[in-house]
PDB file of N, CA and C in Angstrom:
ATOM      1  N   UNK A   1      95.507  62.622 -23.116  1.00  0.00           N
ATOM      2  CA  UNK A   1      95.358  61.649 -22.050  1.00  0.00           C
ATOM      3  C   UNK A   1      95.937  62.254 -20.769  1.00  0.00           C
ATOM      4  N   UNK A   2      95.220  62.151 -19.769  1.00  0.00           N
ATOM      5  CA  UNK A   2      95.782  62.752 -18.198  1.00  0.00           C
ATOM      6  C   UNK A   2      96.821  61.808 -17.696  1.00  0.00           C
ATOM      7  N   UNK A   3      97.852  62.173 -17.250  1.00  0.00           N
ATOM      8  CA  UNK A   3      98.418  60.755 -16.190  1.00  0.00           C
ATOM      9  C   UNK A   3      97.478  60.569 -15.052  1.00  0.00           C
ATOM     10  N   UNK A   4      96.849  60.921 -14.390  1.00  0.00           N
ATOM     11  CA  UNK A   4      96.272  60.512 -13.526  1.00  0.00           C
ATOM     12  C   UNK A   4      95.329  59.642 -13.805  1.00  0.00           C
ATOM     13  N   UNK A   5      94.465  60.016 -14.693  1.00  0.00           N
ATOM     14  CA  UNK A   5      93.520  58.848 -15.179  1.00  0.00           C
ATOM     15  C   UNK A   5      94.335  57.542 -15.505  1.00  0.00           C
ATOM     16  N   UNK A   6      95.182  57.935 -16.359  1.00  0.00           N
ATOM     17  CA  UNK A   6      96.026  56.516 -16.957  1.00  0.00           C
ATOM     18  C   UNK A   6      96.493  56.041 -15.684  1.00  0.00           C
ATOM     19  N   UNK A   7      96.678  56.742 -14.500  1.00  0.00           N
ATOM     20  CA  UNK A   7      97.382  55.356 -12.974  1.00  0.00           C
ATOM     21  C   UNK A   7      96.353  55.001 -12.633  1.00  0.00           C
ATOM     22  N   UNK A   8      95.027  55.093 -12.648  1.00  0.00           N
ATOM     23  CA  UNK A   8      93.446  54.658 -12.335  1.00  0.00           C
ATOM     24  C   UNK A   8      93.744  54.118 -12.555  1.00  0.00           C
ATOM     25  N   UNK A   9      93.807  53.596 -14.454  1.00  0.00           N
ATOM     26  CA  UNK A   9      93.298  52.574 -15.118  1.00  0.00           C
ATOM     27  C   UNK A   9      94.512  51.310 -14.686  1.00  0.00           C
ATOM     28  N   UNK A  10      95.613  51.348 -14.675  1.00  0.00           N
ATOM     29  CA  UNK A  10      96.345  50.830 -14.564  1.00  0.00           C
ATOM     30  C   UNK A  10      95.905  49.993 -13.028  1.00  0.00           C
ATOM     31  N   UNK A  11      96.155  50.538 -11.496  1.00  0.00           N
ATOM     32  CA  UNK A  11      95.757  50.487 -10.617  1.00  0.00           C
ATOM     33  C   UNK A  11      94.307  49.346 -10.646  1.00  0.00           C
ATOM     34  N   UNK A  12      93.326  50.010 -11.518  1.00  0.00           N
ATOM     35  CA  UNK A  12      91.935  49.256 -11.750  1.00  0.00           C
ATOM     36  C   UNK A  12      92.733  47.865 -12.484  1.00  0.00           C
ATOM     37  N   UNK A  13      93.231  47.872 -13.375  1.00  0.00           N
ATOM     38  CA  UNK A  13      94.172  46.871 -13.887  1.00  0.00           C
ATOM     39  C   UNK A  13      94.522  45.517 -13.021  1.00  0.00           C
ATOM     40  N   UNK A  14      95.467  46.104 -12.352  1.00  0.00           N
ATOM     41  CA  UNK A  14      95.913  45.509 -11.257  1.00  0.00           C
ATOM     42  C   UNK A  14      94.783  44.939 -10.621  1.00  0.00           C
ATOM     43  N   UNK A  15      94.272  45.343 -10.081  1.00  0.00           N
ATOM     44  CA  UNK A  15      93.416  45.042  -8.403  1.00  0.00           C
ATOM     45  C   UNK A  15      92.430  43.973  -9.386  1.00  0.00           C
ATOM     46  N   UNK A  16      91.980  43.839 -10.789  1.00  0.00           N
ATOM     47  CA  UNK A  16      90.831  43.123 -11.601  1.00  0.00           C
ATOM     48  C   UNK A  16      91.930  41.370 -11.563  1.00  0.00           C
ATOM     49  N   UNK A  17      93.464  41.996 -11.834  1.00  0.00           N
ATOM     50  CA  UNK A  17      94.080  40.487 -11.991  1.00  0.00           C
ATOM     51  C   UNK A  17      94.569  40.056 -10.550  1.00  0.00           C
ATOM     52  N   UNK A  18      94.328  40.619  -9.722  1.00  0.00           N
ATOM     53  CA  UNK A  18      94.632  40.159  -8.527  1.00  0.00           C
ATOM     54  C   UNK A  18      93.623  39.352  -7.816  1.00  0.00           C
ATOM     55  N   UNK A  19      92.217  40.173  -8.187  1.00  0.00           N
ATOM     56  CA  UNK A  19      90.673  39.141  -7.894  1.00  0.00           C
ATOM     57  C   UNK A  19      91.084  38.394  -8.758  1.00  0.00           C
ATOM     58  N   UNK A  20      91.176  38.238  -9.979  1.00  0.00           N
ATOM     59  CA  UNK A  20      90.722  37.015 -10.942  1.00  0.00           C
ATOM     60  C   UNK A  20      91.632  35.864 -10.006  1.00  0.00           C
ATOM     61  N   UNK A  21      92.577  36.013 -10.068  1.00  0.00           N
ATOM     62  CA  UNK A  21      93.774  35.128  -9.445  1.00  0.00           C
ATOM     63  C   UNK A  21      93.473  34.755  -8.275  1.00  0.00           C
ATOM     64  N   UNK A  22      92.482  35.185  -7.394  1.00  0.00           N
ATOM     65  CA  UNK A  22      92.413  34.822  -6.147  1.00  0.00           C
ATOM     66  C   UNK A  22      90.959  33.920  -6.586  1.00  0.00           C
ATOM     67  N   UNK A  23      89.653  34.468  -7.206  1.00  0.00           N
ATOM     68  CA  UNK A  23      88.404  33.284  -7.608  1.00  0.00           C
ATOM     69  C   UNK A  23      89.068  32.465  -8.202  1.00  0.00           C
ATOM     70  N   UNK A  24      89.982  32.179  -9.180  1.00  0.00           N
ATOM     71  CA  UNK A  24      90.982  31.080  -9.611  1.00  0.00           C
ATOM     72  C   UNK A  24      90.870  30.402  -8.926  1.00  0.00           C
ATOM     73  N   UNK A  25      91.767  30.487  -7.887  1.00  0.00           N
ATOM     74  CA  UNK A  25      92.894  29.436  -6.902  1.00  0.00           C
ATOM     75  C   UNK A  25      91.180  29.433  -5.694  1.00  0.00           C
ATOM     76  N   UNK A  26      90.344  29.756  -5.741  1.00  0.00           N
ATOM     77  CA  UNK A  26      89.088  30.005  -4.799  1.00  0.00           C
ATOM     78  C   UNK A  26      88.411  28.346  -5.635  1.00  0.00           C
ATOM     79  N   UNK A  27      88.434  28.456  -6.926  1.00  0.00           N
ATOM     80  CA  UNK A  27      87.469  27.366  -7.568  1.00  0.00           C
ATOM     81  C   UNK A  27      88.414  26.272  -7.385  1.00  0.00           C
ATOM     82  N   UNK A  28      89.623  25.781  -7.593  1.00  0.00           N
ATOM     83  CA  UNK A  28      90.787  25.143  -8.028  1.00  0.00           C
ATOM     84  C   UNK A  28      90.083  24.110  -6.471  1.00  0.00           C
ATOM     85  N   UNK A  29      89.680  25.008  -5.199  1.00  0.00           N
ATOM     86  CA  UNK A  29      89.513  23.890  -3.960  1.00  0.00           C
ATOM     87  C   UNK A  29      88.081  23.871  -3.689  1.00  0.00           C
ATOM     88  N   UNK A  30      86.839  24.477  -4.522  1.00  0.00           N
ATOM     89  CA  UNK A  30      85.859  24.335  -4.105  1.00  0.00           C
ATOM     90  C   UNK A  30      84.849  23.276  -5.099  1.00  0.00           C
ATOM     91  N   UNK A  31      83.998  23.026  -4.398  1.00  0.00           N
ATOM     92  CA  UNK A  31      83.225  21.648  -4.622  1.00  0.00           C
ATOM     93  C   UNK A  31      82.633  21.899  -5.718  1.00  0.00           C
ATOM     94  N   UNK A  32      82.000  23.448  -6.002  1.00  0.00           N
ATOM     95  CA  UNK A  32      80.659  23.914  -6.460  1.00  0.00           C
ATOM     96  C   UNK A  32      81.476  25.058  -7.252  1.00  0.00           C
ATOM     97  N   UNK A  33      82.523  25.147  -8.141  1.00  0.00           N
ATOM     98  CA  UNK A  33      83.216  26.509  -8.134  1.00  0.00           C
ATOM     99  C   UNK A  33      82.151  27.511  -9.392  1.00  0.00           C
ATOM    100  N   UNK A  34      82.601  28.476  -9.208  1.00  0.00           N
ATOM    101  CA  UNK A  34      81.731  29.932  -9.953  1.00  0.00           C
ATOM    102  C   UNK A  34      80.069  29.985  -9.906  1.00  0.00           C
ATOM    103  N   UNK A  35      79.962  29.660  -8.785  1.00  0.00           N
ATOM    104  CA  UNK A  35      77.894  29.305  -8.745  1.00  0.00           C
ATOM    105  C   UNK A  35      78.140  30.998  -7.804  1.00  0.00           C
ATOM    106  N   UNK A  36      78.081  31.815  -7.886  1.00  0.00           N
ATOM    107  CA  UNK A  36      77.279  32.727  -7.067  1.00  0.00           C
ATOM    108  C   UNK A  36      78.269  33.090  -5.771  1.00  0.00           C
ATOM    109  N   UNK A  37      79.388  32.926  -5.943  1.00  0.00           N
ATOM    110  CA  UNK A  37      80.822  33.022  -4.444  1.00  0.00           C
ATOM    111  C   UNK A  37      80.619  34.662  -4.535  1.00  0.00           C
ATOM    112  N   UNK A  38      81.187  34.701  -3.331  1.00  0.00           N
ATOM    113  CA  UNK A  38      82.365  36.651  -3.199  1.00  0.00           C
ATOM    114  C   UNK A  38      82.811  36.264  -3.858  1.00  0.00           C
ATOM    115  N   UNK A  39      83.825  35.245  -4.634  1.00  0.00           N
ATOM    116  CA  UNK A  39      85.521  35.652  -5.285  1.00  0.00           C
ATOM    117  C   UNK A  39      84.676  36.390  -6.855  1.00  0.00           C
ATOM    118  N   UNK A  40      83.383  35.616  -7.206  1.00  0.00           N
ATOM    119  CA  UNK A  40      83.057  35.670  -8.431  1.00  0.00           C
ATOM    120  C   UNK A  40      81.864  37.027  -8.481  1.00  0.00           C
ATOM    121  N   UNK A  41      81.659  37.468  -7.529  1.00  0.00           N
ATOM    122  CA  UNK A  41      81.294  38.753  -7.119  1.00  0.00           C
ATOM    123  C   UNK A  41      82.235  39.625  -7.436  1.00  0.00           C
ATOM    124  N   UNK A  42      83.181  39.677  -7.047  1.00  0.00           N
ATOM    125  CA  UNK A  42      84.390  40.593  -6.610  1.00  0.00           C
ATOM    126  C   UNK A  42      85.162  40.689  -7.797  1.00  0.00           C
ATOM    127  N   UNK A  43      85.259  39.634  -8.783  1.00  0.00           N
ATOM    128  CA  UNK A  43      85.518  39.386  -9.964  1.00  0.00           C
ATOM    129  C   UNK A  43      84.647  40.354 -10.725  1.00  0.00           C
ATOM    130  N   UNK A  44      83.440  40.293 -10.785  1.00  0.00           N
ATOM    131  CA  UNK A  44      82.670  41.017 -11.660  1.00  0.00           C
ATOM    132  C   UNK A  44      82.807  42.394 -11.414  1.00  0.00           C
ATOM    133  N   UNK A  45      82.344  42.647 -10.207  1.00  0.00           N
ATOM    134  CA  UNK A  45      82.833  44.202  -9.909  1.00  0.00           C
ATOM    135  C   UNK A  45      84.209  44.871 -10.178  1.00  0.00           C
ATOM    136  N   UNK A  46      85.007  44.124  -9.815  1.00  0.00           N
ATOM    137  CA  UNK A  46      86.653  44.479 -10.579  1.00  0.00           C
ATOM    138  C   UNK A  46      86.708  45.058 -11.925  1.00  0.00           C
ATOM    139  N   UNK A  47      85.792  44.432 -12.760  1.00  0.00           N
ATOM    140  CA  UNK A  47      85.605  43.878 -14.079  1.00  0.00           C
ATOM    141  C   UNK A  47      84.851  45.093 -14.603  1.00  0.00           C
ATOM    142  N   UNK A  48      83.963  45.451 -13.959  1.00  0.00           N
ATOM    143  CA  UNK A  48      83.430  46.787 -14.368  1.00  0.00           C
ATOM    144  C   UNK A  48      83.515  48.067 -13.626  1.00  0.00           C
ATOM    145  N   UNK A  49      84.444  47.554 -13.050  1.00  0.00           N
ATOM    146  CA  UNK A  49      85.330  48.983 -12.770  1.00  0.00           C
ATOM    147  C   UNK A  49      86.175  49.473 -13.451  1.00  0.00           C
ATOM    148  N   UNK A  50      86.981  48.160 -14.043  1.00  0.00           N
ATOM    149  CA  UNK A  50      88.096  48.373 -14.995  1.00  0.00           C
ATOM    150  C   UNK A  50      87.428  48.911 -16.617  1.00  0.00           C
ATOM    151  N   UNK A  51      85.953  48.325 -16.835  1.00  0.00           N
ATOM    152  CA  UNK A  51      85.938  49.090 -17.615  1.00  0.00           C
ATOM    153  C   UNK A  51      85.290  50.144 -17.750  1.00  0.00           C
ATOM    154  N   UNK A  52      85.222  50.759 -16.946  1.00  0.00           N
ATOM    155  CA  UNK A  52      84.566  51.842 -16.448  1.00  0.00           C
ATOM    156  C   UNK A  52      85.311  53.512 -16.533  1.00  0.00           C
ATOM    157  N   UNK A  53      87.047  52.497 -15.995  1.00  0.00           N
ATOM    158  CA  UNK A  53      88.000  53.120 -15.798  1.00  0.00           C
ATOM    159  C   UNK A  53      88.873  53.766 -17.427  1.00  0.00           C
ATOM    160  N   UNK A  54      88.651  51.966 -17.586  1.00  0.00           N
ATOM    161  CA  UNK A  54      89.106  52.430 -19.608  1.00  0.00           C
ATOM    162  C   UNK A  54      88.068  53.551 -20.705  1.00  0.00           C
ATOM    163  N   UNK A  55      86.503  53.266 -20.237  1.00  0.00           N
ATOM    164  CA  UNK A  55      85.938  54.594 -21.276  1.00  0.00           C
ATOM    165  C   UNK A  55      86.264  55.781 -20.705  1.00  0.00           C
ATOM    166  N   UNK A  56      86.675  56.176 -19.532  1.00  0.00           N
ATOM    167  CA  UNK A  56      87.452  57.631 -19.651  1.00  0.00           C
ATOM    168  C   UNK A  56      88.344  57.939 -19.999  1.00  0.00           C
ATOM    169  N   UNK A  57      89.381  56.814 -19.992  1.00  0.00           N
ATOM    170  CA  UNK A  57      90.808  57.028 -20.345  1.00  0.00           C
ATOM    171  C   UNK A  57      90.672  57.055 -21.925  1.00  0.00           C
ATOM    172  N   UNK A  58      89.471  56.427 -22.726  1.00  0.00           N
ATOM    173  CA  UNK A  58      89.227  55.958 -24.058  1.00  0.00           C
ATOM    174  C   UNK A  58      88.249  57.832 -24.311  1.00  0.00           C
ATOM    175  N   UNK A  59      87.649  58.451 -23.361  1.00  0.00           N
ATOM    176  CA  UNK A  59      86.861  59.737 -23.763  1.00  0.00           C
ATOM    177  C   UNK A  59      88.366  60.758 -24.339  1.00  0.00           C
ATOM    178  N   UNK A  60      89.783  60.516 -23.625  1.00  0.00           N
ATOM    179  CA  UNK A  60      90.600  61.985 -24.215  1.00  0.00           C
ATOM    180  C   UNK A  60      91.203  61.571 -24.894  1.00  0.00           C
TER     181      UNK A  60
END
């Protein structure tokens, strides 16, 4: 395993629970919540970054 890859993944980690937490508290005040927003955009992309980040760290 590289350390560098492993602070990616970690980093990717981070930044995936920091969106989730923000479309959270995004639905918690909206009328219509998870229909098609940025937060739930930004969520998804997080989401497959992170695992994107884990099959390399999962290739050594």
């Amino acid at each position: 395993m590289n350390i560098k890859t492993l602070y990616v993944v970690i980093a990717e980690a981070e930044r995936f629970l920091r969106i989730a937490k923000e479309a959270k508290a995004w639905e918690a005040k909206s009328e219509f919540p998870f229909y098609g927003s940025k937060q739930t955009a930004a969520t998804r992309r997080a989401s497959m970054d992170l695992t994107r980040a884990l099959a390399v760290l999962r290739k050594w």
